[in-house]
Protein backbone atom coordinates (compact mmCIF):
# COMPACT_ATOMS: atom_id res chain seq x y z
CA UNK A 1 8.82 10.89 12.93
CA UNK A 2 10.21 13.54 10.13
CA UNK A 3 12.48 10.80 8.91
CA UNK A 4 9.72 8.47 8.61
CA UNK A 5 7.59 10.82 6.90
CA UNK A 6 10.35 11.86 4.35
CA UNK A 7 11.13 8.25 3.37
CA UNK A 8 7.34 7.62 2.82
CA UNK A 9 6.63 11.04 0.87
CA UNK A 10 9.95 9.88 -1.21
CA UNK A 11 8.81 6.05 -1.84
CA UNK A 12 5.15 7.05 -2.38
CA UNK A 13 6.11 9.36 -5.01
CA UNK A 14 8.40 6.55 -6.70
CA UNK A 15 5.38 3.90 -6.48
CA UNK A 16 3.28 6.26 -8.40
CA UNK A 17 5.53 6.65 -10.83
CA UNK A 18 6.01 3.05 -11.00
CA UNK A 19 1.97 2.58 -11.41
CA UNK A 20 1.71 4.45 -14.16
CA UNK A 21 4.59 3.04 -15.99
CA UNK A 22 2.82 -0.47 -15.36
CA UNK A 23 -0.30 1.30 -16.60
CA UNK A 24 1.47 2.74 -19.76
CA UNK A 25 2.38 -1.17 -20.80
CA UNK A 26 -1.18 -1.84 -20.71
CA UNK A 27 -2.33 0.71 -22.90
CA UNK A 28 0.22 -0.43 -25.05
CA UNK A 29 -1.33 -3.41 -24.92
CA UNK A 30 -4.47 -2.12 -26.03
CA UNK A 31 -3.83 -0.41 -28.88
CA UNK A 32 -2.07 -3.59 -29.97
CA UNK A 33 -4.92 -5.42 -29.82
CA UNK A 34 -7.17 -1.83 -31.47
CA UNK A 35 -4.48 -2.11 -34.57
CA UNK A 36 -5.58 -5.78 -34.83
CA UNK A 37 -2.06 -6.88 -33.36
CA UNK A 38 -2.22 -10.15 -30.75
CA UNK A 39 -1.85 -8.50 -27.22
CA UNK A 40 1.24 -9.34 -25.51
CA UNK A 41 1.61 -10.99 -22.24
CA UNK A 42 2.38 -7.96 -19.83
CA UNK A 43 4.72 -10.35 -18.13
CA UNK A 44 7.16 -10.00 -21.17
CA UNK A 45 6.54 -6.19 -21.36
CA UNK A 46 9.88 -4.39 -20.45
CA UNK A 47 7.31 -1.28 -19.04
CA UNK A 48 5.71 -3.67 -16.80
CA UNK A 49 8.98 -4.41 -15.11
CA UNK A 50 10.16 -1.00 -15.32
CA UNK A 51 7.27 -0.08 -13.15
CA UNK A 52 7.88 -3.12 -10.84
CA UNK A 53 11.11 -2.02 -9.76
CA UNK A 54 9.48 1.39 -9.67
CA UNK A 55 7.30 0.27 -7.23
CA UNK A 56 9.92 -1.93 -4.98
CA UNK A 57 11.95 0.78 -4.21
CA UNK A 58 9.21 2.92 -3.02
CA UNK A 59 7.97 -0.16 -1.14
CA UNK A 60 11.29 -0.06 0.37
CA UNK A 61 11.12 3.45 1.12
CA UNK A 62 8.15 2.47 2.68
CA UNK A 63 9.11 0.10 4.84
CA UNK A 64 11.85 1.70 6.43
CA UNK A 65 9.78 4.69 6.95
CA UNK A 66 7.21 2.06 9.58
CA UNK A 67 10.45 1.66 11.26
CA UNK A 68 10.55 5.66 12.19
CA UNK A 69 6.85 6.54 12.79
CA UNK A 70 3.73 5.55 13.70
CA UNK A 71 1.78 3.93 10.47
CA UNK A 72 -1.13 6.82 10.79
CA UNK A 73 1.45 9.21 9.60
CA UNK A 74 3.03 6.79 7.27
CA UNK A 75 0.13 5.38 5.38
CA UNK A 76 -2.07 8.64 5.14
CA UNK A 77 1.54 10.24 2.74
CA UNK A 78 1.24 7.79 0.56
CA UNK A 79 -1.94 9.58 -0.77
CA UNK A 80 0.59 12.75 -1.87
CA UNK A 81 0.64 9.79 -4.77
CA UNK A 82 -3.06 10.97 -5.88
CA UNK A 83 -1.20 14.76 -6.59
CA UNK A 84 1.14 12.97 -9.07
CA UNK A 85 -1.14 10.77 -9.94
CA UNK A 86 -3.47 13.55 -11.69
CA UNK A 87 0.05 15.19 -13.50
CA UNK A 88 1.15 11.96 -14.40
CA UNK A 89 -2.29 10.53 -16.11
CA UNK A 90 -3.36 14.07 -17.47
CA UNK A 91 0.41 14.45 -19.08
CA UNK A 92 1.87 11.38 -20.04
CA UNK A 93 -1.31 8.81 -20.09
CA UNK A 94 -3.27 11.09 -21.77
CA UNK A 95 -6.42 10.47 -19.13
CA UNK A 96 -8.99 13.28 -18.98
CA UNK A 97 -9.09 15.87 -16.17
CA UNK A 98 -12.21 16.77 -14.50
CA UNK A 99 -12.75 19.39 -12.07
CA UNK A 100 -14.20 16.03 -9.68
CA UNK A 101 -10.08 15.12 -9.86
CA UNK A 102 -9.33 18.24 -9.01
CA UNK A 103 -11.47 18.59 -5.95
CA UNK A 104 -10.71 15.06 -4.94
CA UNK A 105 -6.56 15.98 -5.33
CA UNK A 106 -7.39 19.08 -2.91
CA UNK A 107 -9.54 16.77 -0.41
CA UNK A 108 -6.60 14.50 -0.02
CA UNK A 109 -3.86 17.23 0.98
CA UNK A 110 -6.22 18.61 3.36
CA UNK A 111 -6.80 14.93 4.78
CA UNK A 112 -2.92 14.96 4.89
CA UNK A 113 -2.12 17.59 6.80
CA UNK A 114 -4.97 17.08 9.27
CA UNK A 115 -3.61 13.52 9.68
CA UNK A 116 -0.19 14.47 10.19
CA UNK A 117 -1.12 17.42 12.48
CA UNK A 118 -3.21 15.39 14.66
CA UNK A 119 -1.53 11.84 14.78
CA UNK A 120 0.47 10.46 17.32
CA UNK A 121 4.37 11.41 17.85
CA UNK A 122 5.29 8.45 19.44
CA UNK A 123 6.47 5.45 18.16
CA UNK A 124 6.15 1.65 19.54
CA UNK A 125 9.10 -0.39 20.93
CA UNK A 126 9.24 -3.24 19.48
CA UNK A 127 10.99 -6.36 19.90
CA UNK A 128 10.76 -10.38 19.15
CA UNK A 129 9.77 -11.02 22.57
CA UNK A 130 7.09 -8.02 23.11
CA UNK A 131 5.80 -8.16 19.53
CA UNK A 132 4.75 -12.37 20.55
CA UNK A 133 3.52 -11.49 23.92
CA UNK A 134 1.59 -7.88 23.99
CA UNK A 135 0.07 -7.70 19.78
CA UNK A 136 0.01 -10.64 17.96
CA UNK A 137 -1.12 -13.56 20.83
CA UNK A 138 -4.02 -11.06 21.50
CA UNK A 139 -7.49 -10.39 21.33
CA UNK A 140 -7.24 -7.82 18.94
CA UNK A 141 -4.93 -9.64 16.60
CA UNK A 142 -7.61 -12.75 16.57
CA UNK A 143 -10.58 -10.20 16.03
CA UNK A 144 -8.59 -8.40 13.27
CA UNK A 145 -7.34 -11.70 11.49
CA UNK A 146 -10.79 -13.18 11.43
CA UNK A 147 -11.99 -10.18 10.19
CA UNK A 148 -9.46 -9.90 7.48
CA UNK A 149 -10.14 -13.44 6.08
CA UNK A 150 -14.00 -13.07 6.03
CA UNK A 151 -13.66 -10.21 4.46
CA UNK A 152 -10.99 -11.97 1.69
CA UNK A 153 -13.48 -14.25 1.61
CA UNK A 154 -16.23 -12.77 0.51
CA UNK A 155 -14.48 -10.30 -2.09
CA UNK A 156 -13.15 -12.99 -4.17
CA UNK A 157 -16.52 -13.99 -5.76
CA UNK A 158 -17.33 -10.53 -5.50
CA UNK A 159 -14.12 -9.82 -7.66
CA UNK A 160 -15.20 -12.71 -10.33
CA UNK A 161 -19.50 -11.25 -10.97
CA UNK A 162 -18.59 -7.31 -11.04
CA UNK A 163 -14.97 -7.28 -11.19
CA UNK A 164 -15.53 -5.96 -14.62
CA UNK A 165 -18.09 -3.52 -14.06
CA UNK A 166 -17.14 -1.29 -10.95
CA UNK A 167 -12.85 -0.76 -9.99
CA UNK A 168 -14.29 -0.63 -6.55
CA UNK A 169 -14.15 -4.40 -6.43
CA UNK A 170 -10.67 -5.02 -7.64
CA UNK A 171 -9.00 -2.39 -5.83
CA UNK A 172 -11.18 -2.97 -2.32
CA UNK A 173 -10.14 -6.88 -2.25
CA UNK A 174 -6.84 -5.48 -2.92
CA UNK A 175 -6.60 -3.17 0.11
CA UNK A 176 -8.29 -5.90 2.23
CA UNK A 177 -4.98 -7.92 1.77
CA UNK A 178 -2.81 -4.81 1.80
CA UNK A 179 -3.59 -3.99 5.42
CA UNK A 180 -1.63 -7.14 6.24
CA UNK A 181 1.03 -6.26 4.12
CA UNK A 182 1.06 -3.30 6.79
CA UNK A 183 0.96 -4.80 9.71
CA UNK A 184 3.91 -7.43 8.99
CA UNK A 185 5.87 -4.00 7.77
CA UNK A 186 5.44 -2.23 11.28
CA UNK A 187 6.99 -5.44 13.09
CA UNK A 188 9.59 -6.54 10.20
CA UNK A 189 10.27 -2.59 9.76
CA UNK A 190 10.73 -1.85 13.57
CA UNK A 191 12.78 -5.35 14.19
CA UNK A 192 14.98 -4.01 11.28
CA UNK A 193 15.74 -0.48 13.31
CA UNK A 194 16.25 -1.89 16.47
CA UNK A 195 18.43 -4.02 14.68
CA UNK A 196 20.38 -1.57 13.43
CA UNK A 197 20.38 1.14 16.75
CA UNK A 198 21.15 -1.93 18.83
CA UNK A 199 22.72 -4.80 17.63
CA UNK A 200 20.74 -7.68 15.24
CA UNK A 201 21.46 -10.24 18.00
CA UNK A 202 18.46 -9.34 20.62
CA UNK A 203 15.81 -10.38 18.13
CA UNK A 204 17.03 -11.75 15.11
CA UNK A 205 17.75 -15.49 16.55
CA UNK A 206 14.22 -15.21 17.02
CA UNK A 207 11.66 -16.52 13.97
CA UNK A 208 9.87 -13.05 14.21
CA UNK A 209 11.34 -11.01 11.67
CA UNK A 210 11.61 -13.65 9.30
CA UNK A 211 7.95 -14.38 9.69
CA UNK A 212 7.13 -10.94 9.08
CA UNK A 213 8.94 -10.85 6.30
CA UNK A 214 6.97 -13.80 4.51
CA UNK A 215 4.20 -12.48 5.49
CA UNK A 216 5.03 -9.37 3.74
CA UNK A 217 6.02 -10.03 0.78
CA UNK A 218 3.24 -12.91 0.11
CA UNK A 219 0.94 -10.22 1.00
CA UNK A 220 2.32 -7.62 -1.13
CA UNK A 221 2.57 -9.34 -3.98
CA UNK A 222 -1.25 -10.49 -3.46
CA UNK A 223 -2.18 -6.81 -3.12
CA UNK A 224 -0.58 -6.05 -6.13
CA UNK A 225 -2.48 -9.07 -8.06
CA UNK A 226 -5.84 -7.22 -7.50
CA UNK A 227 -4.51 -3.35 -8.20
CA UNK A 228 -2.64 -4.89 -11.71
CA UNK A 229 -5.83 -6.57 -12.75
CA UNK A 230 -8.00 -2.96 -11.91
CA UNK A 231 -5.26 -1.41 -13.88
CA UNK A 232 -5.85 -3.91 -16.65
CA UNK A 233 -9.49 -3.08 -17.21
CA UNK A 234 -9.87 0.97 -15.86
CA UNK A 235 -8.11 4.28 -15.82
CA UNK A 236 -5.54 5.14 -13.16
CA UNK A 237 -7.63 8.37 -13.00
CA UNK A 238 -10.05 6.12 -11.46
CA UNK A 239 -7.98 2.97 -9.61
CA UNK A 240 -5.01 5.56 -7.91
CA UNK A 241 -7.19 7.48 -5.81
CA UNK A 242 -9.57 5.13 -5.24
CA UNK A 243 -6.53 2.53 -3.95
CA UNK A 244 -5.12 5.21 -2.03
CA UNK A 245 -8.34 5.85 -0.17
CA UNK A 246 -9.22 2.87 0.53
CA UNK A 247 -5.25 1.27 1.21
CA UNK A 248 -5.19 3.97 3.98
CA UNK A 249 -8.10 3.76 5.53
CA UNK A 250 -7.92 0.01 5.84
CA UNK A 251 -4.29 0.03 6.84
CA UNK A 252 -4.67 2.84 9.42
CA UNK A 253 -7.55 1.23 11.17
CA UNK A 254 -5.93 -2.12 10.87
CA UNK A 255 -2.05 -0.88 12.68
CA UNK A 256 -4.15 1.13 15.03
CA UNK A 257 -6.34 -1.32 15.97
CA UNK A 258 -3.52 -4.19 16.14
CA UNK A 259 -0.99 -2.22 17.62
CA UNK A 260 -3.21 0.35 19.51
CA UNK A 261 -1.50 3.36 18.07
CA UNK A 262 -4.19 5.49 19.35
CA UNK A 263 -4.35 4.94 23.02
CA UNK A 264 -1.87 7.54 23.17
CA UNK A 265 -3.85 10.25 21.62
């Protein structure tokens, strides 16, 4: 579980990072357009990519870290990103802090340690065969995947009438699709380490792992679709903390509920 929580502290930090650096091209971006310059596609913005890789590293970080403990200890650390978050914005990004951002920073290492204090030690065993059989041809998988796409569903008109007017929007639809980023990174994650412990043969002539995977990184990149587009038109004062928030509360609830990390508690 320490492991797990290391590699998450370590990849959370570097996602931040990465955030803001994608954040930084944008600015850039606007003051292009302020000096009466043509704004640049952020696609061809060396920042942008900077922060990219940035933020697949800590993914990676990330997704070894499922492999080691249980995702309500995993997913609540990556909200030690809102600390650097308020250094990074105030400092480099030139963002103003407010004593709200402040108090908000404070709430969120409380919520930490409660989380990790109170969550459970033990981690799932997890295998090609069990995975099939005991959480995803389930009830709870079915109730949680019909309750994902309604919910995807309904945020994407959402997104296109007050997109623009709230980051709420943007960065909720975002953690909607997030949450199954998550969930394909606890079986692809936990495949990987029993892969490694005990030999890639027991599950990996299985499709599983590689259907994890897809699911994964289709879903991550979706994620990331929404959070780059709240970046695009608001503050990362505003769309970190509110992602994080939101990201972990959808993604805790969504492992424990698929996975039933709390029956042991």
């Amino acid at each position: 579980v320490a492991v797990g929580a290391i590699l998450s502290l370590l990849g959370d930090i570097c996602i931040n990072i990465g955030m803001n650096t994608m954040k930084f091209a944008h600015n850039t971006n606007d003051e292009r357009e302020k000096n009466g310059e043509e704004r640049l596609n952020f696609l061809l913005m060396k920042f942008w990519w900077i922060g990219v890789v940035l933020m697949v590293f800590g993914e990676l970080g990330n997704l070894a870290a499922y492999g080691f403990a249980p995702a309500a200890i995993v997913t609540p650390m990556g909200a030690i990103g809102v600390v650097c978050n308020l250094f990074i914005t105030t400092l480099a990004l030139k963002e103003p802090c407010r004593a709200i951002n402040v108090v908000g920073v404070v709430g969120v290492v409380l919520g930490i340690i409660l989380i990790v204090v109170f969550a459970p030690r033990t981690t799932i065993d997890i295998t090609s065969d069990t995975v099939v059989a005991q959480y995803i041809l389930t009830n709870q998988m079915g109730i949680y995947l019909i309750i994902w796409a309604t919910l995807f569903v309904m945020m994407l008109p959402i997104c296109k009438k007050w997109g623009e007017s709230t980051v709420v929007i943007y960065v909720a639809t975002g953690s909607v699709v997030a949450s199954l980023t998550i969930v394909s990174a606890k079986v692809f994650s936990s495949l990987v380490t029993r892969g490694v412990t005990k030999g890639f043969a027991l599950d990996w002539l299985s499709p599983v792992p590689y259907l994890s995977l897809l699911f994964l990184v289709i879903t991550c990149v979706g994620s990331m679709h929404f959070v780059n587009t709240a970046m695009m038109r608001f503050g990362n004062s505003q769309v970190v903390p509110v992602y994080y928030a939101m990201f972990t509360v959808a993604s805790v609830a969504s492992v424990g509920f698929v996975f039933r990390e709390f029956q042991c508690v």
